[in-house]
PDB file of N, CA and C in Angstrom:
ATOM      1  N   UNK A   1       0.849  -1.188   0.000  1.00  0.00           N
ATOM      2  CA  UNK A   1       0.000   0.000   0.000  1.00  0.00           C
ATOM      3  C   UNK A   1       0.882   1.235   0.000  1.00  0.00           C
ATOM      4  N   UNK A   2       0.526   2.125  -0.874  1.00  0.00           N
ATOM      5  CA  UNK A   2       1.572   2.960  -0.913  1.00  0.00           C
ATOM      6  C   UNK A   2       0.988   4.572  -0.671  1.00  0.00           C
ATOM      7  N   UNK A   3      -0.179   4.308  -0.285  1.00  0.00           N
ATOM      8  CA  UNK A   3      -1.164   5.506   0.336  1.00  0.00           C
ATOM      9  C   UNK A   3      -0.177   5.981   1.689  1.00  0.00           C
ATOM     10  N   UNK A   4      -0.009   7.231   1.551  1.00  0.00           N
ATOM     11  CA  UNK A   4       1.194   7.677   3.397  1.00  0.00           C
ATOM     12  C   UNK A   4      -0.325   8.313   4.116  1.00  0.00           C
ATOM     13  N   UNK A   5      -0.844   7.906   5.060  1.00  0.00           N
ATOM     14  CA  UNK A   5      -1.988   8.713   6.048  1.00  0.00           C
ATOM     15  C   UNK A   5      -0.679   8.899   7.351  1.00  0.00           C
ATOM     16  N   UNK A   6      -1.554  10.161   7.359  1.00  0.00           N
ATOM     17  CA  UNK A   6      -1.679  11.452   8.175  1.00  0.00           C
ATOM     18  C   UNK A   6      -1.624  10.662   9.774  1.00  0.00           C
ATOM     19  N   UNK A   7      -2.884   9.929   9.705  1.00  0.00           N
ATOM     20  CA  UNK A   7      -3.130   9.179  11.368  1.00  0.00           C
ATOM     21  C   UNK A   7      -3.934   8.144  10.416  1.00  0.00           C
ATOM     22  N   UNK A   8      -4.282   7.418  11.224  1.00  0.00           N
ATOM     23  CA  UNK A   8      -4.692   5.744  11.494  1.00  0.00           C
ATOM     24  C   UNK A   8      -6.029   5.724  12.208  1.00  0.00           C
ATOM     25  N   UNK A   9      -6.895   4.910  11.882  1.00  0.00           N
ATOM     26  CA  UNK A   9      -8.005   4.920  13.110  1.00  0.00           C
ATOM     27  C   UNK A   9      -8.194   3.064  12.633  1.00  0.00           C
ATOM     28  N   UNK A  10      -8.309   2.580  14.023  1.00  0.00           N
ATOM     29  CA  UNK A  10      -8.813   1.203  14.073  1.00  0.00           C
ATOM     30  C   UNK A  10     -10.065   0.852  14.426  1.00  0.00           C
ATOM     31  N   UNK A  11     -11.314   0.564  13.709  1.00  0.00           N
ATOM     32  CA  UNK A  11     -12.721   0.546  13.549  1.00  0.00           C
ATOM     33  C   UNK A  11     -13.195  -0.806  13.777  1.00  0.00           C
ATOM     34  N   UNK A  12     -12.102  -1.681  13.816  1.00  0.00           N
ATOM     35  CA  UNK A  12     -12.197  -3.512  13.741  1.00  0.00           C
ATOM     36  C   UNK A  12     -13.217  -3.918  14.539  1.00  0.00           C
ATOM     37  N   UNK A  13     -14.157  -4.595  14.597  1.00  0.00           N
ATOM     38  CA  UNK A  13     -15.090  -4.966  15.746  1.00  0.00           C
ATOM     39  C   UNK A  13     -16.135  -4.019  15.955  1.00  0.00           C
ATOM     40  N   UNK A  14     -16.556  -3.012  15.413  1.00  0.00           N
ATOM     41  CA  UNK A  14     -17.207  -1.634  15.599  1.00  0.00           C
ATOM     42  C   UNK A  14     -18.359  -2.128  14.675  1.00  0.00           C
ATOM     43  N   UNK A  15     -19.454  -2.004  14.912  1.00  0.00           N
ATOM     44  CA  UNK A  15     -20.579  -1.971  14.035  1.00  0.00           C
ATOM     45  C   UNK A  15     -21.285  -0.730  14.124  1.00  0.00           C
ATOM     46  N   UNK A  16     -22.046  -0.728  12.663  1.00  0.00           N
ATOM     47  CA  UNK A  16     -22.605   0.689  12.403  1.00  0.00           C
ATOM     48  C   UNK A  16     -23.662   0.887  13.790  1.00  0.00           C
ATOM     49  N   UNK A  17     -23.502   2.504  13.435  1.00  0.00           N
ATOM     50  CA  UNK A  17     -22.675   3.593  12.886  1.00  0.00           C
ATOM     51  C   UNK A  17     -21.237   4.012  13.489  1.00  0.00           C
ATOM     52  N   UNK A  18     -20.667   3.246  14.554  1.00  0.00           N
ATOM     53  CA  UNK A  18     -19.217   3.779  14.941  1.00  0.00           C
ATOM     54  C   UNK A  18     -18.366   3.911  14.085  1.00  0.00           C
ATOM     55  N   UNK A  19     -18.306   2.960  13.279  1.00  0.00           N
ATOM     56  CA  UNK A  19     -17.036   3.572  12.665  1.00  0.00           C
ATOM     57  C   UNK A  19     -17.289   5.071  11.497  1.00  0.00           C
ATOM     58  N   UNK A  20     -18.412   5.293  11.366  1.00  0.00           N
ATOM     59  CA  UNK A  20     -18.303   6.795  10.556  1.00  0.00           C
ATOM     60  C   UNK A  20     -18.134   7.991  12.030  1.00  0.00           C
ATOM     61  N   UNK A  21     -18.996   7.385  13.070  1.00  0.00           N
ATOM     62  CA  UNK A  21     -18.920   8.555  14.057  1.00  0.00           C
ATOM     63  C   UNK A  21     -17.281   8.603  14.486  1.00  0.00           C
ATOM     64  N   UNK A  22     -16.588   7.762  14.714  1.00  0.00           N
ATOM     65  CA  UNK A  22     -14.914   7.911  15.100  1.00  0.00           C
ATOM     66  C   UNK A  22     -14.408   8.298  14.119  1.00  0.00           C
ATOM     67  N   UNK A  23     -14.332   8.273  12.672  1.00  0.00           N
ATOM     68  CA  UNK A  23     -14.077   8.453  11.331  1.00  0.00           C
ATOM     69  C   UNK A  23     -14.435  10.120  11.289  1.00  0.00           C
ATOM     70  N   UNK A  24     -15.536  10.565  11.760  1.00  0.00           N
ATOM     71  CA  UNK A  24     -15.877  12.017  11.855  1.00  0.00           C
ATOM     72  C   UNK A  24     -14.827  12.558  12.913  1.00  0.00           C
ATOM     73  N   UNK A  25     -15.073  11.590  14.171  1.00  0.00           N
ATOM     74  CA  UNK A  25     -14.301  12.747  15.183  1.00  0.00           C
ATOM     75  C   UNK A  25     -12.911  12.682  15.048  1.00  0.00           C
ATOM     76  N   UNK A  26     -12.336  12.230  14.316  1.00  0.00           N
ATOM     77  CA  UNK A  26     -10.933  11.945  13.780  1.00  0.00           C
ATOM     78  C   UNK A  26     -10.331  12.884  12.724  1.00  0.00           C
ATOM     79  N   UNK A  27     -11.149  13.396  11.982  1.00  0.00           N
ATOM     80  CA  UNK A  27     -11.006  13.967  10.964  1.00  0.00           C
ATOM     81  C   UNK A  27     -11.072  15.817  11.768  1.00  0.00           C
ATOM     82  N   UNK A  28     -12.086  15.397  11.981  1.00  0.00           N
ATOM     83  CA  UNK A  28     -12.282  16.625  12.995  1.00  0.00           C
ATOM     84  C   UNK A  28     -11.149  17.638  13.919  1.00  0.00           C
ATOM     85  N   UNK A  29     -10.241  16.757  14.494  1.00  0.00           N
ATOM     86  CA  UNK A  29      -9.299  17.328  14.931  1.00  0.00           C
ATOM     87  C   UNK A  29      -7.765  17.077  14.066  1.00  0.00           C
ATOM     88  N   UNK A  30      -8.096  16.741  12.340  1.00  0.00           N
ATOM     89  CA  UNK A  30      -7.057  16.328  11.422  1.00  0.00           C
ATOM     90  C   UNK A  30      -6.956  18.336  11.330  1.00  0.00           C
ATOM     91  N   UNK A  31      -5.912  18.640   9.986  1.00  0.00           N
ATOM     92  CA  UNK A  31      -5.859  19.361   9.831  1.00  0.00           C
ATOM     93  C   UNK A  31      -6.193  19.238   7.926  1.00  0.00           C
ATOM     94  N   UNK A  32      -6.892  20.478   7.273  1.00  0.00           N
ATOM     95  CA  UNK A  32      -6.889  20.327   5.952  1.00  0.00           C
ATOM     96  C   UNK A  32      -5.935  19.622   5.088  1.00  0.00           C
ATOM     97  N   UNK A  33      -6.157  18.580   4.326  1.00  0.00           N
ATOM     98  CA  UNK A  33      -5.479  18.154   3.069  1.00  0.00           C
ATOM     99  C   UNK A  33      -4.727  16.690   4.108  1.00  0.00           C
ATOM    100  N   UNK A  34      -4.761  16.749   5.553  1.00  0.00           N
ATOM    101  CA  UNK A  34      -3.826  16.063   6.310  1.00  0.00           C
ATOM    102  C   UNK A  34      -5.104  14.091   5.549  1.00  0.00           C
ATOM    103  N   UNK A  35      -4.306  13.251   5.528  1.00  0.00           N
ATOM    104  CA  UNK A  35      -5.105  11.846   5.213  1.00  0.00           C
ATOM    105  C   UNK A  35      -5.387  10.657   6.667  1.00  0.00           C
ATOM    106  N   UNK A  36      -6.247  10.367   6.354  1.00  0.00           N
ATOM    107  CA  UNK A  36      -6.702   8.956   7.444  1.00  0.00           C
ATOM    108  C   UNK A  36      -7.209   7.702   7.369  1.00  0.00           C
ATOM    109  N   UNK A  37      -6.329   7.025   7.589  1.00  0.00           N
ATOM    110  CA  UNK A  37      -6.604   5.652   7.226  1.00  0.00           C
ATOM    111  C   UNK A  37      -7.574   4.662   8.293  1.00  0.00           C
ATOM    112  N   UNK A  38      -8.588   4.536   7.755  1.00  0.00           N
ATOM    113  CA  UNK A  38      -9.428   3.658   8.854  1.00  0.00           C
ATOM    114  C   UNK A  38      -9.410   2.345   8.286  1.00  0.00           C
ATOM    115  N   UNK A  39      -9.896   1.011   9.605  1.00  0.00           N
ATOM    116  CA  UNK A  39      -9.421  -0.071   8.924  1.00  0.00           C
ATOM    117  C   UNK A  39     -11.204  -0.347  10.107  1.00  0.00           C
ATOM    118  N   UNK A  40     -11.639  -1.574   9.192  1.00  0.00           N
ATOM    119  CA  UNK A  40     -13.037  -1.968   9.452  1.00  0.00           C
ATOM    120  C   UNK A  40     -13.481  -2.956   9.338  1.00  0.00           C
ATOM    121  N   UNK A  41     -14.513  -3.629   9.942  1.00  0.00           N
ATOM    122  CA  UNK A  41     -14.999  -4.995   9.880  1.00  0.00           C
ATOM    123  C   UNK A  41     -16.159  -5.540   9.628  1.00  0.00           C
ATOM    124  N   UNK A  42     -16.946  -4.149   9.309  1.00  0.00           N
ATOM    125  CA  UNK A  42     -18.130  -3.925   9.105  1.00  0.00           C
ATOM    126  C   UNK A  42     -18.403  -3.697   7.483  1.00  0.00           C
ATOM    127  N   UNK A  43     -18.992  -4.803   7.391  1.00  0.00           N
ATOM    128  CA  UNK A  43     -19.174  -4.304   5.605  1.00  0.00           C
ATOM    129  C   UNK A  43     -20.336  -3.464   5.125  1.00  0.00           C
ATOM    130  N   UNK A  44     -20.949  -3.121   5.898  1.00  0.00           N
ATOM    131  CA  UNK A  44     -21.810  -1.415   6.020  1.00  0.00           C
ATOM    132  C   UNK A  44     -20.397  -0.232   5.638  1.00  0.00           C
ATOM    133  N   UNK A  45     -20.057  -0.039   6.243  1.00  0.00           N
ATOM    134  CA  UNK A  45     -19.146   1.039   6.126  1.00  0.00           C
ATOM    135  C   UNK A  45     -18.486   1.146   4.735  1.00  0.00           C
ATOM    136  N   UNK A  46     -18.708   0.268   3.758  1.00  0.00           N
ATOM    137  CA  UNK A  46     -17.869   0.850   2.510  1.00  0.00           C
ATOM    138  C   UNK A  46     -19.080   1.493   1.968  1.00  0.00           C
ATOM    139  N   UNK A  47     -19.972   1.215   1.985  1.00  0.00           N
ATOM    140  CA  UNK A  47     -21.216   2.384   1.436  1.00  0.00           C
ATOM    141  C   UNK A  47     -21.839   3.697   2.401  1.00  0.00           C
ATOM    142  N   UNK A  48     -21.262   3.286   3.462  1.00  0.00           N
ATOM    143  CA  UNK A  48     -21.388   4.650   4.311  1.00  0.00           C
ATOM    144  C   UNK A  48     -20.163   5.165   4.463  1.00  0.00           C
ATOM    145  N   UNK A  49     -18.874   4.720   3.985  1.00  0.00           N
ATOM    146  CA  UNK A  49     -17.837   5.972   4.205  1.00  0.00           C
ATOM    147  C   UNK A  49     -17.972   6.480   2.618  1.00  0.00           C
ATOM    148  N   UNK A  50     -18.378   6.245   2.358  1.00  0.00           N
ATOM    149  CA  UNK A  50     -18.842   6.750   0.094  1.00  0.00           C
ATOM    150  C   UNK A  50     -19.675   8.053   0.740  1.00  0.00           C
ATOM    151  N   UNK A  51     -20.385   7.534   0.821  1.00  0.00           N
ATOM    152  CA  UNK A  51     -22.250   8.310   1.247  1.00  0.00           C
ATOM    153  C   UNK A  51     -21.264   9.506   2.645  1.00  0.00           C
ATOM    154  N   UNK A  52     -20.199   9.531   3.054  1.00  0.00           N
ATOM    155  CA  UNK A  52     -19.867  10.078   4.517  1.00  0.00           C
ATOM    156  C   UNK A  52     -19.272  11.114   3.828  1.00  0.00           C
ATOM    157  N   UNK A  53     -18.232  10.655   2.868  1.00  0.00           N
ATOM    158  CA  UNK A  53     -17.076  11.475   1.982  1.00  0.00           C
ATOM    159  C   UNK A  53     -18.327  12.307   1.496  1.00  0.00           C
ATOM    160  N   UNK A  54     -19.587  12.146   0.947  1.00  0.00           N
ATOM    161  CA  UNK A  54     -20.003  12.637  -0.484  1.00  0.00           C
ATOM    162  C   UNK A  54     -20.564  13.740   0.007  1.00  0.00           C
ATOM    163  N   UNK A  55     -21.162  13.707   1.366  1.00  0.00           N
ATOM    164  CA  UNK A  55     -21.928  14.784   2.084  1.00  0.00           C
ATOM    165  C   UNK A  55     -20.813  15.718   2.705  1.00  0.00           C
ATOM    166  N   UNK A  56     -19.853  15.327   3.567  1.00  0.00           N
ATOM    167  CA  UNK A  56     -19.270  16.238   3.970  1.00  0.00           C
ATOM    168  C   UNK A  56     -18.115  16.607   3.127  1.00  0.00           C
ATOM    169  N   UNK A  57     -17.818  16.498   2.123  1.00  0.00           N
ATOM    170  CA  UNK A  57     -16.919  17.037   1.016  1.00  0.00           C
ATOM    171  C   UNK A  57     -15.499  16.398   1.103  1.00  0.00           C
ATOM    172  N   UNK A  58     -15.375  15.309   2.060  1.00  0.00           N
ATOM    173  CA  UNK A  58     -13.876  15.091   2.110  1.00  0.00           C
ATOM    174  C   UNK A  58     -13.604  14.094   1.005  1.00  0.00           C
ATOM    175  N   UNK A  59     -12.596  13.549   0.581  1.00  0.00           N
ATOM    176  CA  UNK A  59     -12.121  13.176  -0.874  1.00  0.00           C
ATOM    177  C   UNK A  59     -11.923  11.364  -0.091  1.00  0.00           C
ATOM    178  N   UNK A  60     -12.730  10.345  -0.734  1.00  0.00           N
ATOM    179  CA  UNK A  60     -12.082   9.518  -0.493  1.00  0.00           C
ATOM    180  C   UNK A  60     -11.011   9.143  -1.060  1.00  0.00           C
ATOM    181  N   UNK A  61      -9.905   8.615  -0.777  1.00  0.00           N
ATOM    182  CA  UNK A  61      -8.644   8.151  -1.887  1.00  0.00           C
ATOM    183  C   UNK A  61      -8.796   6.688  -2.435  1.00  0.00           C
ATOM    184  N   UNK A  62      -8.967   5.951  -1.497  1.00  0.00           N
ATOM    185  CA  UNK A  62      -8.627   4.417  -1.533  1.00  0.00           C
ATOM    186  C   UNK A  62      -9.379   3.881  -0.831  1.00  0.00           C
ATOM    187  N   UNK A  63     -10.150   2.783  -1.079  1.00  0.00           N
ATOM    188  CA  UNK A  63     -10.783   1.727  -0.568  1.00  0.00           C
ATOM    189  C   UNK A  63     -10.241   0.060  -0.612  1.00  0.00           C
ATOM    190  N   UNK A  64      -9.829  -0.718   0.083  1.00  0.00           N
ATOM    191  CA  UNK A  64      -9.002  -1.879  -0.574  1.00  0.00           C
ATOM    192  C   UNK A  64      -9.932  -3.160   0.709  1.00  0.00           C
ATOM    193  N   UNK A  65     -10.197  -4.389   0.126  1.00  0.00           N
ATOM    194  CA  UNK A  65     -10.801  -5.624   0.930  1.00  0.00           C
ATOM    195  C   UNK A  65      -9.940  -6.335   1.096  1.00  0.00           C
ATOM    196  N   UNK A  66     -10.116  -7.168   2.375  1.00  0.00           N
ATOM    197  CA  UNK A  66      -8.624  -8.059   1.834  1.00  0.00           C
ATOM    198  C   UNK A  66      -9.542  -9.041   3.474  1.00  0.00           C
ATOM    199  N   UNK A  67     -10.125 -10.120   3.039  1.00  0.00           N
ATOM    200  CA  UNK A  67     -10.482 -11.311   3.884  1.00  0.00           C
ATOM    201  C   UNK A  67     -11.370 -10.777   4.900  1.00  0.00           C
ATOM    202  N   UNK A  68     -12.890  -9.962   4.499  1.00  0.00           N
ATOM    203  CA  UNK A  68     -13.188  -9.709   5.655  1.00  0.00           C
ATOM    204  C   UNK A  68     -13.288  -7.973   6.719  1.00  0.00           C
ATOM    205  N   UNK A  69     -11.759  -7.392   6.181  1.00  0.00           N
ATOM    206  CA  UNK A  69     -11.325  -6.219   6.866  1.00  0.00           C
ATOM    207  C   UNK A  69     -11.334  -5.334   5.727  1.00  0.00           C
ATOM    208  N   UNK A  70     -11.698  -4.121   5.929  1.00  0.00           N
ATOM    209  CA  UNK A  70     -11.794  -3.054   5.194  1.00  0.00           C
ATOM    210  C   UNK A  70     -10.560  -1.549   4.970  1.00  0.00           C
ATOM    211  N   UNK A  71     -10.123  -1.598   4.250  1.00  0.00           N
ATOM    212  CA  UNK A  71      -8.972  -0.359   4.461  1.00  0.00           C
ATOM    213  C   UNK A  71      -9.670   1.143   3.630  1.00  0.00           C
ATOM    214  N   UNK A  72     -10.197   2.073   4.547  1.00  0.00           N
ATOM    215  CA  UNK A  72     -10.185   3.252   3.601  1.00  0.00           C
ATOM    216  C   UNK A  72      -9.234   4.666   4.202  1.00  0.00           C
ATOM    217  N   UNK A  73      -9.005   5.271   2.978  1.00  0.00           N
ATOM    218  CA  UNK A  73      -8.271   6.525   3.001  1.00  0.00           C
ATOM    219  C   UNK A  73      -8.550   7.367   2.754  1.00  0.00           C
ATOM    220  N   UNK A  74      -9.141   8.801   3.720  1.00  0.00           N
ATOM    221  CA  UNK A  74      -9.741   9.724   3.223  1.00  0.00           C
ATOM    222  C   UNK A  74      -8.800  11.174   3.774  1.00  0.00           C
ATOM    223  N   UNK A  75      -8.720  12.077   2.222  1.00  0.00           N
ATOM    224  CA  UNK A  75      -8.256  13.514   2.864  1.00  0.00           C
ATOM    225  C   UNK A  75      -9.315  13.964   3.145  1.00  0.00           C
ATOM    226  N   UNK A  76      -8.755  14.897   4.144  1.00  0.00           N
ATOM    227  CA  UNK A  76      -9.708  16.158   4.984  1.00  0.00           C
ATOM    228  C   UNK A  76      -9.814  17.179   4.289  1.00  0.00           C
ATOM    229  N   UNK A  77     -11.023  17.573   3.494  1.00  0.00           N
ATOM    230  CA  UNK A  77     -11.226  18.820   2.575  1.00  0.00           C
ATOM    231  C   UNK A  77     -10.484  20.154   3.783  1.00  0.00           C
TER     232      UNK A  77
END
């Protein structure tokens, strides 16, 4: 993976809606353009961090599956 984030958030075990609400408050204290990589276990969350990015304007980068766990990367508009 050759995405560099900013900070990290671990969402593993979290069912909706936590991981967009930690995903918000994370971003929240990011700084503009800064990136965040959340990792997830919830397969809700790849259509709600889409639907999360699309409303609050932040850019998703990368989405990747791999057995189960979810990797996304989003800059902070």
């Amino acid at each position: 993976m050759n995405t560099q984030a900013t900070q990290s958030l671990d969402a593993r075990g979290l069912n909706c809606p936590l991981p967009i609400l930690r995903t918000k408050k994370a971003l929240t204290a990011m700084g503009s353009g800064e990136t965040l990589a959340i990792l997830s276990t919830d397969p809700g969350s790849v259509k709600d961090m889409q639907a999360f990015c699309k409303q609050t304007g932040h850019e998703l980068i990368a989405t990747h599956s791999n057995q189960g766990e979810f990797e996304f990367f989003i800059r902070k508009s």
